[in-house]
N, C-alpha and C. Protein backbone atom coordinates (compact mmCIF):
# COMPACT_ATOMS: atom_id res chain seq x y z
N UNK A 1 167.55 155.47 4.89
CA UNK A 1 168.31 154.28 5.16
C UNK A 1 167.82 153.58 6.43
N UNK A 2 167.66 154.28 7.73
CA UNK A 2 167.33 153.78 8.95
C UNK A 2 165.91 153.17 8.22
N UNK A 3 164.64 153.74 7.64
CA UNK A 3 163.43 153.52 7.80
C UNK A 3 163.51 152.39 6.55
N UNK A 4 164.76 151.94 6.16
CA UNK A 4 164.83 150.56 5.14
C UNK A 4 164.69 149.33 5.98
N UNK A 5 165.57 149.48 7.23
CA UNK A 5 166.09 148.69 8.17
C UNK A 5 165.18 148.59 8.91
N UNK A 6 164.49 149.34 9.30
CA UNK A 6 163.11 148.97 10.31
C UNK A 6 162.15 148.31 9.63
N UNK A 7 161.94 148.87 8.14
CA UNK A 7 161.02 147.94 7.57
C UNK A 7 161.33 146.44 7.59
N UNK A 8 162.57 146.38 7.11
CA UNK A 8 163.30 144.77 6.27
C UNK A 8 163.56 144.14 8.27
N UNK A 9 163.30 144.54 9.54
CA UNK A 9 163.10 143.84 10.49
C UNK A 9 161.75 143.28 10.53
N UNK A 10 160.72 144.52 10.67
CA UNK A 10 159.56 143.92 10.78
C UNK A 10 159.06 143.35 9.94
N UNK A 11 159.32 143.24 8.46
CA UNK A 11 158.98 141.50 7.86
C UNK A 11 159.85 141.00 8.22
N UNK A 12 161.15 140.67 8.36
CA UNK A 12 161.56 139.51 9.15
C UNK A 12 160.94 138.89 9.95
N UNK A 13 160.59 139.80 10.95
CA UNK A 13 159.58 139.60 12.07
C UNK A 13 158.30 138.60 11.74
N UNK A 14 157.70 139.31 10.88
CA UNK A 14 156.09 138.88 10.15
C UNK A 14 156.60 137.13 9.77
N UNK A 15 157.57 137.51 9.00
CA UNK A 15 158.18 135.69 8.50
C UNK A 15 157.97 134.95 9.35
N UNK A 16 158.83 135.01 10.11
CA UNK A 16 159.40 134.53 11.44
C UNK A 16 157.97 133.67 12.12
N UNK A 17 156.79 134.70 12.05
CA UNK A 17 155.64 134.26 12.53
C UNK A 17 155.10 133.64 12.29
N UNK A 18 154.95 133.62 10.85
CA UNK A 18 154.11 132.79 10.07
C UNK A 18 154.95 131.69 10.32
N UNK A 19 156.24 131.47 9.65
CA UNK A 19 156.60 130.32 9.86
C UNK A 19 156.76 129.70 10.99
N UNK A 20 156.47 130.02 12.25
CA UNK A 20 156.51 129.13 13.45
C UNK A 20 155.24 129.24 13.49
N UNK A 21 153.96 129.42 13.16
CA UNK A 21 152.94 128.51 12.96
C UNK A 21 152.88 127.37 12.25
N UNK A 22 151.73 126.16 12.94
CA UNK A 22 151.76 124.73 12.62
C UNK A 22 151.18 125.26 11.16
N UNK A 23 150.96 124.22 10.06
CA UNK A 23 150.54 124.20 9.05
C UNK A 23 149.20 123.95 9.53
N UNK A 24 148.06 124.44 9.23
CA UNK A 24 146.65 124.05 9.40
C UNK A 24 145.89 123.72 8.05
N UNK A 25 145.73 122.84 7.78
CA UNK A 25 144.72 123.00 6.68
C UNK A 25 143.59 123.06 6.81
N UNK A 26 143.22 124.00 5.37
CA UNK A 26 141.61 124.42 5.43
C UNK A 26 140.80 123.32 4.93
N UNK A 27 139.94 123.12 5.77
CA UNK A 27 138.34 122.00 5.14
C UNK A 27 137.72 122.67 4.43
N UNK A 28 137.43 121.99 2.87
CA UNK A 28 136.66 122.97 2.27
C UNK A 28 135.60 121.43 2.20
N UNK A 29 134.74 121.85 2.55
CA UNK A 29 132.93 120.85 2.54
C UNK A 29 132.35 120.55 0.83
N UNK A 30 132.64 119.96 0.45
CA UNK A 30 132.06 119.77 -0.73
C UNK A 30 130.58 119.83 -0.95
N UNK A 31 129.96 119.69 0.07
CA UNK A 31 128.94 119.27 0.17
C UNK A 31 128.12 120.15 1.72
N UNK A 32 127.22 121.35 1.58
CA UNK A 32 127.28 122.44 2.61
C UNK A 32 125.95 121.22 3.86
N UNK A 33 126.35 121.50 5.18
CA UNK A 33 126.02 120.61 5.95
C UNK A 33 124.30 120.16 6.13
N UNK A 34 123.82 121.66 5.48
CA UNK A 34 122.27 121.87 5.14
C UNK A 34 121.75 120.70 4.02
N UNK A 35 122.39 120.40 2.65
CA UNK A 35 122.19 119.51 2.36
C UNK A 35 122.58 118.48 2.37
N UNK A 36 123.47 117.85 3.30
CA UNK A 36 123.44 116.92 4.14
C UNK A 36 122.78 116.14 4.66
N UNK A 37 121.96 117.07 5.43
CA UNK A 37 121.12 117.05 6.27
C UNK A 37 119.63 116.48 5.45
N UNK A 38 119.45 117.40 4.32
CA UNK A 38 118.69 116.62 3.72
C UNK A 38 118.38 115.79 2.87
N UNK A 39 120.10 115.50 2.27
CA UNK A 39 119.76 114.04 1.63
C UNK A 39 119.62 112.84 2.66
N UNK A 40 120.55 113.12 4.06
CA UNK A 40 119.59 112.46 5.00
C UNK A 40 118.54 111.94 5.66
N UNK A 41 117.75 112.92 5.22
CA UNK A 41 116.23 112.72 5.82
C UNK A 41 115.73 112.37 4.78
N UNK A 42 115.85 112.26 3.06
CA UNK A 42 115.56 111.82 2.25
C UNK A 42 115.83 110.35 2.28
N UNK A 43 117.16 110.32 2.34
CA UNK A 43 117.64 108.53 2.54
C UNK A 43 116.73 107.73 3.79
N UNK A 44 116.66 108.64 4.69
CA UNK A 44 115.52 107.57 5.76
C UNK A 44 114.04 107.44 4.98
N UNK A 45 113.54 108.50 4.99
CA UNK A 45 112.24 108.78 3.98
C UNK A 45 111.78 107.83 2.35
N UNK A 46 113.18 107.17 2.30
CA UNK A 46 112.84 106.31 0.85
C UNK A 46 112.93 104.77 1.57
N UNK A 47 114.05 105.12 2.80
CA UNK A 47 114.05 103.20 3.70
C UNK A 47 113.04 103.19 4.61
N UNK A 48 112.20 104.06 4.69
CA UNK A 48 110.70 104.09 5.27
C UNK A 48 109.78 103.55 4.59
N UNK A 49 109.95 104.04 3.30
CA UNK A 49 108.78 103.56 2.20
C UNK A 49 109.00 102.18 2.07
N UNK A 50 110.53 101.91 1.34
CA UNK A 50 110.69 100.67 1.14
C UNK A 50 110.83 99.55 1.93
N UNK A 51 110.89 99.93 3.39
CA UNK A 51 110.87 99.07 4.07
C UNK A 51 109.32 98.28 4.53
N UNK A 52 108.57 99.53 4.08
CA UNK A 52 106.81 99.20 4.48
C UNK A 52 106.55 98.24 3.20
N UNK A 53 106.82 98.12 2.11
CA UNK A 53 106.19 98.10 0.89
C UNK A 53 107.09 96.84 0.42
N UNK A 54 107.92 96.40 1.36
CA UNK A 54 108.65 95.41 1.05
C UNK A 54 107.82 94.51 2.49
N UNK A 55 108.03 94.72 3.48
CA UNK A 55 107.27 94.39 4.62
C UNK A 55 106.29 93.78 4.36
N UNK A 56 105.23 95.04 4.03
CA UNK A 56 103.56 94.65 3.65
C UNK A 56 103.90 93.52 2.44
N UNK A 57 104.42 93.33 1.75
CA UNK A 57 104.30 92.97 0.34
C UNK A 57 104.81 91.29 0.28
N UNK A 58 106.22 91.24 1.17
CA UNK A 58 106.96 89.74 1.23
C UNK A 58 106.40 89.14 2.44
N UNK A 59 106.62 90.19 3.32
CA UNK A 59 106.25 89.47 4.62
C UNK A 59 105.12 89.36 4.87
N UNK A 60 104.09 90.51 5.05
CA UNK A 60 102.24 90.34 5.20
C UNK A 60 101.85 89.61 4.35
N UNK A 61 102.37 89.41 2.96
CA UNK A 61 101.32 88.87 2.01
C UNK A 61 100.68 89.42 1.27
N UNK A 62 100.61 90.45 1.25
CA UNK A 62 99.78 91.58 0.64
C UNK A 62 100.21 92.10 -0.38
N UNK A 63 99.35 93.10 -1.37
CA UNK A 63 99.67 94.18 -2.44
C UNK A 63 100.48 94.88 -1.88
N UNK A 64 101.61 94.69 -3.02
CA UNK A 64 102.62 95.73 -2.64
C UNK A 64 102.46 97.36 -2.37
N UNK A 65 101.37 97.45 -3.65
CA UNK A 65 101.07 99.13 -3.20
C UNK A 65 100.19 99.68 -2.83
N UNK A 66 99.12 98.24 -1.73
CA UNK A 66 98.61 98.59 -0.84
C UNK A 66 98.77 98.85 0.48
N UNK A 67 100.08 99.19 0.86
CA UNK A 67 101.05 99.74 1.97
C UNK A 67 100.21 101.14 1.80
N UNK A 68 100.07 101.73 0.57
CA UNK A 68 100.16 103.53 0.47
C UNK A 68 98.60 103.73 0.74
N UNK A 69 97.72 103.05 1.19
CA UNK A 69 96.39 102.90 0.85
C UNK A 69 95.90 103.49 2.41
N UNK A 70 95.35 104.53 2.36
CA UNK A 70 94.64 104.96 4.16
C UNK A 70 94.14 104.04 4.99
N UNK A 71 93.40 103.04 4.11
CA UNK A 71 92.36 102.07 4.87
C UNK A 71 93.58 100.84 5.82
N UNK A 72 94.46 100.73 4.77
CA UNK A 72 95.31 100.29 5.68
C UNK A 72 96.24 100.18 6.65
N UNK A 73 96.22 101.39 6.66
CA UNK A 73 97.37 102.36 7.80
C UNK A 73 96.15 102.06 9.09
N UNK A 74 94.85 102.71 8.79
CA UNK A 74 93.70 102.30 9.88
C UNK A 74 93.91 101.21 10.28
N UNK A 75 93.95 100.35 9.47
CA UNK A 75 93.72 99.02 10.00
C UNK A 75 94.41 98.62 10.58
N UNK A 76 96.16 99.38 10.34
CA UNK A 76 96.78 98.88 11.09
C UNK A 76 96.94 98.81 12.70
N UNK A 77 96.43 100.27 12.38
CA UNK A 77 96.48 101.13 13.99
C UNK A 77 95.14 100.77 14.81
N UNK A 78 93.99 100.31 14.01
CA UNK A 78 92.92 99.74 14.75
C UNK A 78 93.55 98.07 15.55
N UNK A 79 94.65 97.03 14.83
CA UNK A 79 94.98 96.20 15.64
C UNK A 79 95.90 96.54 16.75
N UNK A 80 96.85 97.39 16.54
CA UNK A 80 97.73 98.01 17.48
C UNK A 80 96.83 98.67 18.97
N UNK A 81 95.72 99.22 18.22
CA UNK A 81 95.22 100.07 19.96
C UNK A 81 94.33 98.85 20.37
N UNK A 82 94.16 97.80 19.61
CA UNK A 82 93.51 96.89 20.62
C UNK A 82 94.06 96.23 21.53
N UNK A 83 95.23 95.68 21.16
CA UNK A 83 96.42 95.22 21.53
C UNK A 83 96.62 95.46 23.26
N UNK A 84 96.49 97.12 23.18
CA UNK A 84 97.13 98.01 24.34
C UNK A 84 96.15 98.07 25.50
């Protein structure tokens, strides 16, 4: 009988606790921060491209998909270090 009563306190007790804690809710991430991260660097990586290839293409005047071309990356960087 006594060891009913000690039990049925200390969950009282336990209650008691829980319920005077705030409610917290859990964040669950839909989405884990790793790939995040790299649809991020993907999303810059495609407004890199398209920003060159729209650039080179409306604004330079040029073949559009001669942005991707080596000779022209040189060329670019051959006016740039003269520049300096």
């Amino acid at each position: 009988m006594e060891q009913n009563r000690v039990m049925r306190q200390q969950i009282e007790e336990e209650i008691k606790e829980v319920e005077a804690k705030p409610n917290h809710r859990i964040k669950v991430r839909l989405l884990p921060i790793w790939l995040r991260l790299l649809i991020v660097i993907g999303l810059i990586f495609i407004a890199v491209l398209s920003g060159a290839l729209l650039g080179y293409s409306v604004i330079g005047g040029g073949h559009a998909m001669d942005v991707f071309q080596k000779s022209t990356w040189t060329h670019i960087i051959d006016i740039v270090n003269k520049g300096a």
